[in-house]
PDB file of N, CA and C in Angstrom:
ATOM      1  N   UNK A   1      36.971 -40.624  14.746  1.00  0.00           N
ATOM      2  CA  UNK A   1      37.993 -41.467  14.146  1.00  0.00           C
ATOM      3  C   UNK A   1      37.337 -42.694  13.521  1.00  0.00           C
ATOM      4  N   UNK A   2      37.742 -43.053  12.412  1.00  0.00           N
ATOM      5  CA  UNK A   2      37.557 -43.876  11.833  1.00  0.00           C
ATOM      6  C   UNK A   2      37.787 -45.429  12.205  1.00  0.00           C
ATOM      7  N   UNK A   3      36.593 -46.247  11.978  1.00  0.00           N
ATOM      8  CA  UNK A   3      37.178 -47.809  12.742  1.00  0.00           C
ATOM      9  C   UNK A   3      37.862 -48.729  11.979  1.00  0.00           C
ATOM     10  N   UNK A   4      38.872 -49.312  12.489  1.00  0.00           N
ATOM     11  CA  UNK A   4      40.251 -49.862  11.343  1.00  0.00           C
ATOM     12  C   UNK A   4      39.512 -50.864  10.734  1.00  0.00           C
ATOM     13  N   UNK A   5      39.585 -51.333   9.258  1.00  0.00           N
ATOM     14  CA  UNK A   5      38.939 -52.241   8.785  1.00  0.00           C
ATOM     15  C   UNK A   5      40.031 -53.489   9.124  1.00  0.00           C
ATOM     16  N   UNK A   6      39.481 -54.155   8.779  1.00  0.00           N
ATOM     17  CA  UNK A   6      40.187 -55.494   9.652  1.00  0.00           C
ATOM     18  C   UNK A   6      41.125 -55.880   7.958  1.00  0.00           C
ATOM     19  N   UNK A   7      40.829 -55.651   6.369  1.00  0.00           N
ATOM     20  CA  UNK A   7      41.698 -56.062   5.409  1.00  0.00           C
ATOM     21  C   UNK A   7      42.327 -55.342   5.155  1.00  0.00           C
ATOM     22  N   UNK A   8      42.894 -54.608   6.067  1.00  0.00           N
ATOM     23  CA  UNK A   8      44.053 -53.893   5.708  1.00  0.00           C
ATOM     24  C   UNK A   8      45.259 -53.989   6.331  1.00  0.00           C
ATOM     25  N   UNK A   9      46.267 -54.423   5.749  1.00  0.00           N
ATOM     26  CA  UNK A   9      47.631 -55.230   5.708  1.00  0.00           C
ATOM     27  C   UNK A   9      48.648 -54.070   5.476  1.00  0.00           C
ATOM     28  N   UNK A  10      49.209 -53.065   6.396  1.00  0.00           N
ATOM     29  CA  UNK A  10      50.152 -52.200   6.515  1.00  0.00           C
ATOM     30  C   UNK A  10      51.321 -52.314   5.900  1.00  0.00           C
ATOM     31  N   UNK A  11      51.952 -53.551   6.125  1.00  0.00           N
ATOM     32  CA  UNK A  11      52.936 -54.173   5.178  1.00  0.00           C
ATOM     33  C   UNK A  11      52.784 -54.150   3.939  1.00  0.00           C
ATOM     34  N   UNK A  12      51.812 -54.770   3.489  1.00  0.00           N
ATOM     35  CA  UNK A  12      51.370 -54.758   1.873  1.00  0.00           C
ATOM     36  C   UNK A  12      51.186 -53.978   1.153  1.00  0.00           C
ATOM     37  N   UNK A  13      50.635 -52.439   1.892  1.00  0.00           N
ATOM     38  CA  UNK A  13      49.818 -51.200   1.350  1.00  0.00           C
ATOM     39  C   UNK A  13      51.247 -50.632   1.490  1.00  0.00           C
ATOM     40  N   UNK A  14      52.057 -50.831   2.318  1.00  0.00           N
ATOM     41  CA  UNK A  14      53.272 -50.598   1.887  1.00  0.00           C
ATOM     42  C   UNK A  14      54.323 -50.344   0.484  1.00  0.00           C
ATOM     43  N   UNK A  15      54.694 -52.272   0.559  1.00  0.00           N
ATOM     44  CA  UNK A  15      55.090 -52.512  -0.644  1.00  0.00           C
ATOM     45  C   UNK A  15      54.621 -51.886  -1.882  1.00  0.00           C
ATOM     46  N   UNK A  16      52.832 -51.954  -1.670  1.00  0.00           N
ATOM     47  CA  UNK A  16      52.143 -51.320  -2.828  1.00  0.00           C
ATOM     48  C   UNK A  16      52.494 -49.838  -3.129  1.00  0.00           C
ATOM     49  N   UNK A  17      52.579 -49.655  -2.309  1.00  0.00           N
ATOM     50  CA  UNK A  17      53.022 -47.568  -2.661  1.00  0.00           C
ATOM     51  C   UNK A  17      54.094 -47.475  -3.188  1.00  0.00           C
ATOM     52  N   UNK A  18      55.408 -48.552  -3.150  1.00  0.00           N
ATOM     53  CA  UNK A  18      56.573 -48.320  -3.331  1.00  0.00           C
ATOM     54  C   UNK A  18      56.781 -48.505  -4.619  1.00  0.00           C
ATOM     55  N   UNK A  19      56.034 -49.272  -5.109  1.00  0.00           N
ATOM     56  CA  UNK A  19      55.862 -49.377  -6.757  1.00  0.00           C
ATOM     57  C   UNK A  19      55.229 -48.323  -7.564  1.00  0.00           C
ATOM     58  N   UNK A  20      54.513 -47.297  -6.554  1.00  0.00           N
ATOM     59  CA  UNK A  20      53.184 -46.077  -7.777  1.00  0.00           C
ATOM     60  C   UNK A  20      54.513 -45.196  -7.709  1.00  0.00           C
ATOM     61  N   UNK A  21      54.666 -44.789  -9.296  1.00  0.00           N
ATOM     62  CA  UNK A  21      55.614 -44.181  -9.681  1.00  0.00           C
ATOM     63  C   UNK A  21      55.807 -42.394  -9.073  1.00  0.00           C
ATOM     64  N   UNK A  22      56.629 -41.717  -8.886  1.00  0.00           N
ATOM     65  CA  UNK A  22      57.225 -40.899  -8.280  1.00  0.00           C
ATOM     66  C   UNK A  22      55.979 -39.805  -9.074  1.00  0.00           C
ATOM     67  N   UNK A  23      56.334 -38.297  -8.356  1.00  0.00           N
ATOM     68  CA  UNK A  23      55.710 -37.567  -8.301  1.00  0.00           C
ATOM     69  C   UNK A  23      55.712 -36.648 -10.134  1.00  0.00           C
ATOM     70  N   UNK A  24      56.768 -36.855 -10.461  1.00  0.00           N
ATOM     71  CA  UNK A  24      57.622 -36.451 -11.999  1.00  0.00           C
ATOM     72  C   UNK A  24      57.420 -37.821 -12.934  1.00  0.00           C
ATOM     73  N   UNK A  25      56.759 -38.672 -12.836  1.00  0.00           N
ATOM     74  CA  UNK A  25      56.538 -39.661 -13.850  1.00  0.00           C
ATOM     75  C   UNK A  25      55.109 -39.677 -13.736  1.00  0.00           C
ATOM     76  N   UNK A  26      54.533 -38.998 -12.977  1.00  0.00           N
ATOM     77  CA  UNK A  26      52.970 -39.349 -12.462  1.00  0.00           C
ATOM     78  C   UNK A  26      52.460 -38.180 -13.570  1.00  0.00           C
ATOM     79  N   UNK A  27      52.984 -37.251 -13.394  1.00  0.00           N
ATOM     80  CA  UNK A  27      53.027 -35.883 -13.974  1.00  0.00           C
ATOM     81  C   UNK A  27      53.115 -36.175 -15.960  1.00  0.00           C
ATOM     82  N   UNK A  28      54.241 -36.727 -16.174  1.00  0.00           N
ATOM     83  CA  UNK A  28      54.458 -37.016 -17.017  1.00  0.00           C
ATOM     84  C   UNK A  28      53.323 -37.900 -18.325  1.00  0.00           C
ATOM     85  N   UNK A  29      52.974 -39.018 -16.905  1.00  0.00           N
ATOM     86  CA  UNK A  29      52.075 -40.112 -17.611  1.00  0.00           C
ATOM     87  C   UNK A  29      50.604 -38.987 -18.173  1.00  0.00           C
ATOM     88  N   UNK A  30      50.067 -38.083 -16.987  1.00  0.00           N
ATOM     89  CA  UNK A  30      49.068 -37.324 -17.176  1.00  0.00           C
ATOM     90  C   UNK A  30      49.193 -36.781 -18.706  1.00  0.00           C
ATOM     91  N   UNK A  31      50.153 -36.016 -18.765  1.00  0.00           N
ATOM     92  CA  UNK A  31      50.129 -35.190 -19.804  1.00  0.00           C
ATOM     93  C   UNK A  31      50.067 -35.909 -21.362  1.00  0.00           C
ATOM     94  N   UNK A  32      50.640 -37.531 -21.037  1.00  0.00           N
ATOM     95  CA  UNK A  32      50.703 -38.322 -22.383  1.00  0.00           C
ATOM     96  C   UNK A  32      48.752 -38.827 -22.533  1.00  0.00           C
ATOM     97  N   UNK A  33      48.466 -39.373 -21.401  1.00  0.00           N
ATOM     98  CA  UNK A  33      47.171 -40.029 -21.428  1.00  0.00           C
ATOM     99  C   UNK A  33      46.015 -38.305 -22.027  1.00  0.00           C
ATOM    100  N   UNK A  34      46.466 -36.828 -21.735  1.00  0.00           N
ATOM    101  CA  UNK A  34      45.659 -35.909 -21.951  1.00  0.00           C
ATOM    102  C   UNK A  34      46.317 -35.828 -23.538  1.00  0.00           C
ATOM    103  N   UNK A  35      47.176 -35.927 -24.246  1.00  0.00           N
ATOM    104  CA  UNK A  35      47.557 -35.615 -25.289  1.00  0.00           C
ATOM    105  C   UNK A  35      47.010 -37.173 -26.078  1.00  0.00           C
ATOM    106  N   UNK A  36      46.429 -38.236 -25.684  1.00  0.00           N
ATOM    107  CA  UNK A  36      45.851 -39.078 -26.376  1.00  0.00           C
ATOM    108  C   UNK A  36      44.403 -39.133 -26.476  1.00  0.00           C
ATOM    109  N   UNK A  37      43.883 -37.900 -25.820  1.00  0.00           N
ATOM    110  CA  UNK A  37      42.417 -37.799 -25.593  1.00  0.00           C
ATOM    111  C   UNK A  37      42.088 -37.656 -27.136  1.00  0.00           C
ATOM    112  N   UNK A  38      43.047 -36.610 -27.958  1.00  0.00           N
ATOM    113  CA  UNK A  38      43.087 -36.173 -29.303  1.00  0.00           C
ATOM    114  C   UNK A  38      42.909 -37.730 -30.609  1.00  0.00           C
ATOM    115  N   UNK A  39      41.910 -37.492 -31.218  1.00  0.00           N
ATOM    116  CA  UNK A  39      41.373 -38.672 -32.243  1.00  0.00           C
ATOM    117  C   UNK A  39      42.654 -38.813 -33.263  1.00  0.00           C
ATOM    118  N   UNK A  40      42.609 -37.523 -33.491  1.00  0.00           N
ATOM    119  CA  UNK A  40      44.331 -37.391 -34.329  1.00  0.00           C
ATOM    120  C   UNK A  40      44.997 -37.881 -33.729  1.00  0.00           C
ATOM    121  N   UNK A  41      45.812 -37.648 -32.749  1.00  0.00           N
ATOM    122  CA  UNK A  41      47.501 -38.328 -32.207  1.00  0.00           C
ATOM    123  C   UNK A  41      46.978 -39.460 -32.218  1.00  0.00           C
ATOM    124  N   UNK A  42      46.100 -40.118 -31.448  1.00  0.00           N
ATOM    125  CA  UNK A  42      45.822 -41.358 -31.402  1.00  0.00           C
ATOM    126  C   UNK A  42      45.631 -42.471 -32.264  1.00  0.00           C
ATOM    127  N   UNK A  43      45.348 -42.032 -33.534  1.00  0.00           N
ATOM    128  CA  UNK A  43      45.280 -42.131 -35.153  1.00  0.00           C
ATOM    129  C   UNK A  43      47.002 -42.176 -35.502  1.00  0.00           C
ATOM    130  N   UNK A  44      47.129 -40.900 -35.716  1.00  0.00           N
ATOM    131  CA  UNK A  44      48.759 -40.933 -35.586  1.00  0.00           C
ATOM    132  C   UNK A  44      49.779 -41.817 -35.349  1.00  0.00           C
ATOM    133  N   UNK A  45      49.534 -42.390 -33.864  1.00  0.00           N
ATOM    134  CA  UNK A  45      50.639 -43.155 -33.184  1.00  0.00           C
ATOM    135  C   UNK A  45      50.355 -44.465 -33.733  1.00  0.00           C
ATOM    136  N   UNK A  46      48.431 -45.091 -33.991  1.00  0.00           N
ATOM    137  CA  UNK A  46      48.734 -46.616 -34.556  1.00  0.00           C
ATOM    138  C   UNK A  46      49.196 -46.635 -35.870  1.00  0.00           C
ATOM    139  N   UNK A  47      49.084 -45.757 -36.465  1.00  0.00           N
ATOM    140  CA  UNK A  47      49.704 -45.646 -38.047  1.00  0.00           C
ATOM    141  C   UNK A  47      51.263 -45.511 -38.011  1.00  0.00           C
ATOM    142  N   UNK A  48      51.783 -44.582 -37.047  1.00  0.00           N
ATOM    143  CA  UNK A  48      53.509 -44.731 -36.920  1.00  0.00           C
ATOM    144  C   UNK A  48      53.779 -46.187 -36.701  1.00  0.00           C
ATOM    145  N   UNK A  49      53.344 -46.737 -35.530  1.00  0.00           N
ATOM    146  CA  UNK A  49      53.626 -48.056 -35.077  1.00  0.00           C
ATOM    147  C   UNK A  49      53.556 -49.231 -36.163  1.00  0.00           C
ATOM    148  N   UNK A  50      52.444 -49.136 -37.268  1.00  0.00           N
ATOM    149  CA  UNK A  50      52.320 -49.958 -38.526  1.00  0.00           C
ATOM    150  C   UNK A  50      53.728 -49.678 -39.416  1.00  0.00           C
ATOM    151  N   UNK A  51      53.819 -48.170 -39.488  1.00  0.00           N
ATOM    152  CA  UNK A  51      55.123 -48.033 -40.464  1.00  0.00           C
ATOM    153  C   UNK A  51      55.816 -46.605 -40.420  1.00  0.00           C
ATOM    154  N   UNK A  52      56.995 -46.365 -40.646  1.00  0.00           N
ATOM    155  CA  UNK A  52      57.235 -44.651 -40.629  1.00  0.00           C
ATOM    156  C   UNK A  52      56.507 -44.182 -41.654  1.00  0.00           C
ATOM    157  N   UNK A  53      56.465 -42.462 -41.340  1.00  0.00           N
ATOM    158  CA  UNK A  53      55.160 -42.114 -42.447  1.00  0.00           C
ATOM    159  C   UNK A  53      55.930 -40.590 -41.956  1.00  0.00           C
ATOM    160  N   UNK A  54      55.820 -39.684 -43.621  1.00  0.00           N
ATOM    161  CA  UNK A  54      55.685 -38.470 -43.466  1.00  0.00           C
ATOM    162  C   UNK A  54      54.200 -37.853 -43.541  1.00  0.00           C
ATOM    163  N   UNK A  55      54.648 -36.296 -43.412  1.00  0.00           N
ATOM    164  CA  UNK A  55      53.437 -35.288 -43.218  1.00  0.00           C
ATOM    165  C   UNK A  55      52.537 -36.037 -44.192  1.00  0.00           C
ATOM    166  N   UNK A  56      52.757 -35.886 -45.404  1.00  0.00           N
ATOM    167  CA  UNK A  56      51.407 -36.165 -46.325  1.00  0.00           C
ATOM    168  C   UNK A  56      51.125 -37.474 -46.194  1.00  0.00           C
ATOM    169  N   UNK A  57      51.961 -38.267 -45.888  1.00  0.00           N
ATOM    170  CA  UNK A  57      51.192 -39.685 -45.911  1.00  0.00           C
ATOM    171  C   UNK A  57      49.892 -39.967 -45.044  1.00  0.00           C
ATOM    172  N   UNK A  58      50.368 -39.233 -43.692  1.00  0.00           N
ATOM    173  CA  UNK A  58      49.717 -39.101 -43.138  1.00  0.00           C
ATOM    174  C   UNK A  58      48.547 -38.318 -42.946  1.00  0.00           C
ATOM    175  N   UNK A  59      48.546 -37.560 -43.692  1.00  0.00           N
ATOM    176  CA  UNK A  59      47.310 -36.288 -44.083  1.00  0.00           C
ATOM    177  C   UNK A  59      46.485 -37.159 -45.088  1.00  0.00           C
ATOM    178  N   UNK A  60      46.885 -37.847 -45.867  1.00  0.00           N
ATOM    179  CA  UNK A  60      45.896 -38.985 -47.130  1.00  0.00           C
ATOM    180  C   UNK A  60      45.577 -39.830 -45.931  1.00  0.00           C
ATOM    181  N   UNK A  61      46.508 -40.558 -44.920  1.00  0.00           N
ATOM    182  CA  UNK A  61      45.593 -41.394 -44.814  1.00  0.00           C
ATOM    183  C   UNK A  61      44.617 -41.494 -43.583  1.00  0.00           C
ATOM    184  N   UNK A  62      44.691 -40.058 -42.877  1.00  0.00           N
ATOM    185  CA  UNK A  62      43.514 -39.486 -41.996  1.00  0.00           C
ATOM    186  C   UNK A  62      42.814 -38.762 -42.344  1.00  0.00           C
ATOM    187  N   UNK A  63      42.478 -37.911 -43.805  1.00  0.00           N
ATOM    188  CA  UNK A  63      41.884 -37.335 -44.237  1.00  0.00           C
ATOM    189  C   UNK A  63      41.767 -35.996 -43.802  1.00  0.00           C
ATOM    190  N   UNK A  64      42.721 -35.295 -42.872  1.00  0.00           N
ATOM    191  CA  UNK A  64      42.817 -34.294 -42.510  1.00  0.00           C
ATOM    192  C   UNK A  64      43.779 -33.187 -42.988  1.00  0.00           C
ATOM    193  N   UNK A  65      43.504 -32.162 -42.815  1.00  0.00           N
ATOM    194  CA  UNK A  65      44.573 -31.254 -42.885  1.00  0.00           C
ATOM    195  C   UNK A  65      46.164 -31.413 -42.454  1.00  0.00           C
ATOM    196  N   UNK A  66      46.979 -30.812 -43.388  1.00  0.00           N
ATOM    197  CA  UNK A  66      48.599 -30.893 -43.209  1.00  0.00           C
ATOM    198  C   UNK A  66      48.800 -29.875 -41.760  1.00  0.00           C
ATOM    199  N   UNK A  67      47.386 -28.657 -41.460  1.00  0.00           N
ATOM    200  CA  UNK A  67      48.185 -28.347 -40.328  1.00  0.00           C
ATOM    201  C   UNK A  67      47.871 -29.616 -39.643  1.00  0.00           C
ATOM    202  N   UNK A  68      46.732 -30.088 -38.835  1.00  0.00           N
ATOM    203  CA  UNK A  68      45.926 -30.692 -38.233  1.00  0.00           C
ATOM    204  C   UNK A  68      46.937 -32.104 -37.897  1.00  0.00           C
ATOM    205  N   UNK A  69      47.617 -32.759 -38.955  1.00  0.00           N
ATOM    206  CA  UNK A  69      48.782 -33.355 -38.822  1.00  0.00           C
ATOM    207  C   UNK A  69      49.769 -32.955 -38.059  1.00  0.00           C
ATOM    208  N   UNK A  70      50.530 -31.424 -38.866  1.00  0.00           N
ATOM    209  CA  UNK A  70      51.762 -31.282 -37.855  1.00  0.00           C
ATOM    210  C   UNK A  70      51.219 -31.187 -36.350  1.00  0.00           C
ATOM    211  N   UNK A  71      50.301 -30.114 -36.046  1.00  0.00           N
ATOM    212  CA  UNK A  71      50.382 -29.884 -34.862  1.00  0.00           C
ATOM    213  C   UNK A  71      49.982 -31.428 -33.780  1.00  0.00           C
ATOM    214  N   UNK A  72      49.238 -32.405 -34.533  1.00  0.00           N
ATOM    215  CA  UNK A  72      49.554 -33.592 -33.548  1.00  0.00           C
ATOM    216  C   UNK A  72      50.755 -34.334 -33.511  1.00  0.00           C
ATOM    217  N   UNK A  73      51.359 -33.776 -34.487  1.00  0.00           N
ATOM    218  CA  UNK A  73      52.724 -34.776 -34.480  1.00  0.00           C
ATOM    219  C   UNK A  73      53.869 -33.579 -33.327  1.00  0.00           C
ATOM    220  N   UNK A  74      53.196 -32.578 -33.637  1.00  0.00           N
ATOM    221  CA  UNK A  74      54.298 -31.799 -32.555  1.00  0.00           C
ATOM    222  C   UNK A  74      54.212 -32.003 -31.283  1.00  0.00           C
ATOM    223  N   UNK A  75      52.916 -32.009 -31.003  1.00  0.00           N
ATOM    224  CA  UNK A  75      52.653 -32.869 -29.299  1.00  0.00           C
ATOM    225  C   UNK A  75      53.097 -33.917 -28.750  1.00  0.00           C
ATOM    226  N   UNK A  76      53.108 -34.965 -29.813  1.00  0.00           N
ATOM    227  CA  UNK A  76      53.677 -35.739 -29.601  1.00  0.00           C
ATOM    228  C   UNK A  76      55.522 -36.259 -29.934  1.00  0.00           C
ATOM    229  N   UNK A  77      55.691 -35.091 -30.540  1.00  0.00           N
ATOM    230  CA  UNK A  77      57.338 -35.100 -30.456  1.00  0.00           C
ATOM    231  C   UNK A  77      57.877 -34.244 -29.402  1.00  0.00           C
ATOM    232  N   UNK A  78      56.511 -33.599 -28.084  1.00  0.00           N
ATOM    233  CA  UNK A  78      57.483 -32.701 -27.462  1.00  0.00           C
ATOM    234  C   UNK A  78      56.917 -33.888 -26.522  1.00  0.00           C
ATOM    235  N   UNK A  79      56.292 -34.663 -26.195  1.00  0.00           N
ATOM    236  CA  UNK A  79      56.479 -36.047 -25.627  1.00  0.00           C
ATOM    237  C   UNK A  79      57.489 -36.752 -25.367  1.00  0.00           C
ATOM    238  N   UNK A  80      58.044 -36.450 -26.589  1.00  0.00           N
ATOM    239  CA  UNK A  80      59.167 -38.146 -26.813  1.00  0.00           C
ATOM    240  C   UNK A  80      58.475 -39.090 -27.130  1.00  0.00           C
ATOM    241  N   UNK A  81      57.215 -38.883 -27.826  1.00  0.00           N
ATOM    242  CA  UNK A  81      56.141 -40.239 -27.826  1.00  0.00           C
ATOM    243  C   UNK A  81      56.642 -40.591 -29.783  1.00  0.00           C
ATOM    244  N   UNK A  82      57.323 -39.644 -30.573  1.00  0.00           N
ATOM    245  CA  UNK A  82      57.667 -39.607 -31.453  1.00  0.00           C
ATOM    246  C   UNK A  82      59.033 -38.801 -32.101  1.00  0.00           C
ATOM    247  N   UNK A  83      59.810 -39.608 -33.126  1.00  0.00           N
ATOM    248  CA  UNK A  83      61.084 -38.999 -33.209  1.00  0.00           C
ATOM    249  C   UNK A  83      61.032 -38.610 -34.862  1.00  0.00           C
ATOM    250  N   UNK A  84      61.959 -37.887 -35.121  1.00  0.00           N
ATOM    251  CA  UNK A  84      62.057 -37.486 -37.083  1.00  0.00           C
ATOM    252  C   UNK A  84      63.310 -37.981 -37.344  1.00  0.00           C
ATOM    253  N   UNK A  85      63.149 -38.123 -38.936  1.00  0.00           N
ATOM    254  CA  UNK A  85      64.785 -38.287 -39.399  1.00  0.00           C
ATOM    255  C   UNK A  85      64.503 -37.531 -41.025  1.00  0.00           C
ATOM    256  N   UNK A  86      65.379 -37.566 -41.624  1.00  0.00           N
ATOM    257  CA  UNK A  86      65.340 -37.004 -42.802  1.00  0.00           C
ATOM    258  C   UNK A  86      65.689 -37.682 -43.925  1.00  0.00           C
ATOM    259  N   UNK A  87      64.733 -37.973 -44.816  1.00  0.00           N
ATOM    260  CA  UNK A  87      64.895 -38.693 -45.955  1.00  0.00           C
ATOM    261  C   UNK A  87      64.900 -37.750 -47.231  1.00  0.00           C
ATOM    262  N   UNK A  88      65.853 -37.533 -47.593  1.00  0.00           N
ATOM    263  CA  UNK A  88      66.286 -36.087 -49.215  1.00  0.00           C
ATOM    264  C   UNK A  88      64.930 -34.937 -48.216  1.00  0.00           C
ATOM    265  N   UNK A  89      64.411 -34.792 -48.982  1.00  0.00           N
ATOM    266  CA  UNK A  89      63.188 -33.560 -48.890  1.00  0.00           C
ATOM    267  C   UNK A  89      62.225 -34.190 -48.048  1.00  0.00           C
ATOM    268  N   UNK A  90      62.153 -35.557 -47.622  1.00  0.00           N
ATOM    269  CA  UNK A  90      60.748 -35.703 -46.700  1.00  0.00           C
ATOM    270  C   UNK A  90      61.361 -35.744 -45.183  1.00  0.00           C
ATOM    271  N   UNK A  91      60.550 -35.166 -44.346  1.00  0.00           N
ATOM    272  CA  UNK A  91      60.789 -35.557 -43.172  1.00  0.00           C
ATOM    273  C   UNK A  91      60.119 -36.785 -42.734  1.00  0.00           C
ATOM    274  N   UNK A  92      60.835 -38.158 -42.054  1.00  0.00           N
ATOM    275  CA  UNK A  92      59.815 -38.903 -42.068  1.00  0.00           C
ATOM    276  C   UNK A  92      59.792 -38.932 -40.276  1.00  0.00           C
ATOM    277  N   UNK A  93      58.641 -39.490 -39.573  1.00  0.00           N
ATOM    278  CA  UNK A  93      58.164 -39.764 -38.302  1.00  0.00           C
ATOM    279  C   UNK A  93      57.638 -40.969 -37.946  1.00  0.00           C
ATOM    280  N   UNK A  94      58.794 -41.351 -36.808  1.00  0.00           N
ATOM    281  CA  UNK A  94      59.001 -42.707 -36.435  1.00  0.00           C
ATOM    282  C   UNK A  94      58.309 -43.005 -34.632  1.00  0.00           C
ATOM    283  N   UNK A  95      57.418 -43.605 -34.955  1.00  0.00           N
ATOM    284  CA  UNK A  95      57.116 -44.161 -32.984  1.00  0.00           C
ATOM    285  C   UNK A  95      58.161 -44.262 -32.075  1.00  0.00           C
ATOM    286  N   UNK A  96      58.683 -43.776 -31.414  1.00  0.00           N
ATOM    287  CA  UNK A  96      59.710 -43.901 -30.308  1.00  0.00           C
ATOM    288  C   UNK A  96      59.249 -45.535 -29.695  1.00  0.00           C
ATOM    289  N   UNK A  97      59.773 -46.476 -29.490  1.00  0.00           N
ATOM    290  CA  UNK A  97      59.260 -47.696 -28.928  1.00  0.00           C
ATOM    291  C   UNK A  97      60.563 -48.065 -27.681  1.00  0.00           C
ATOM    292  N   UNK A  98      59.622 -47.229 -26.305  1.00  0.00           N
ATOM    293  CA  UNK A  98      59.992 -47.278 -25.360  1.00  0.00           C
ATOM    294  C   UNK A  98      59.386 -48.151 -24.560  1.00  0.00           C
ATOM    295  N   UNK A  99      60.101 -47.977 -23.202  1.00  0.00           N
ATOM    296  CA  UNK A  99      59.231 -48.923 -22.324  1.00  0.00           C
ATOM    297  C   UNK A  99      57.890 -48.241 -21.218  1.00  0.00           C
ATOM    298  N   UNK A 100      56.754 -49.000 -21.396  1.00  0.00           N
ATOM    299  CA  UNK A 100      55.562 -48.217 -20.561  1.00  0.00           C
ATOM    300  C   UNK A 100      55.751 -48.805 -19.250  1.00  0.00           C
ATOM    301  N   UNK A 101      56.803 -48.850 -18.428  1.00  0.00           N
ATOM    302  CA  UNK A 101      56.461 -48.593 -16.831  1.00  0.00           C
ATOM    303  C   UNK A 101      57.783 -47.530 -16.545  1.00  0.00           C
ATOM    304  N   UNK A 102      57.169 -46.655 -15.453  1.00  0.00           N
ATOM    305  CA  UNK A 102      57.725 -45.622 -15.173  1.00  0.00           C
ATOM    306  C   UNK A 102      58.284 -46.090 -14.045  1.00  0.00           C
ATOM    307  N   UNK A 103      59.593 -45.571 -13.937  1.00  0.00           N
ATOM    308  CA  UNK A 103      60.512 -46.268 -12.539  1.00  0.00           C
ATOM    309  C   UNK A 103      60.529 -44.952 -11.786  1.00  0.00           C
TER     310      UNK A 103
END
């Protein structure tokens, strides 16, 4: 058995646990922080956040392919990390601007 360290405050380590978010937001956060590993989405999201932008805007101004675009923008719309609306013929894609702590 292990010998009790003397800075550890049961009460406190308490409180502290009661704040690390539930087992389904923990889950959640993973899958956003693994879907930002990508240079694209991550590219993506500070350029949404500057301004809404469709497919091609966004293909000029990452220099990548129109698939290479959608499919990061689809990851991140099955997120919720991004939403669409429709302007005549463009689809445009807007940053969802939620809140980052998980209850």
């Amino acid at each position: 058995m292990q010998e009790k360290c003397g800075r550890v405050d049961s009460i406190q380590l308490e409180k502290l646990l009661q704040k690390v978010p539930n087992s389904e937001n923990i889950t959640r956060m993973a899958a956003v922080f693994q879907a930002l590993q990508s240079d694209t989405r991550l590219k993506i999201l500070f350029l949404l956040n500057q301004k809404e932008m469709c497919v091609c805007e966004l293909e000029q101004a990452l220099s990548v392919t129109q698939s290479a675009v959608s499919h990061g923008l689809r990851t991140l719309r099955q997120l919720d990390l991004v939403r669409v609306r429709r302007e005549g013929k463009f689809t445009i894609f807007i940053i969802l601007q939620t809140s980052t702590s998980a209850h």
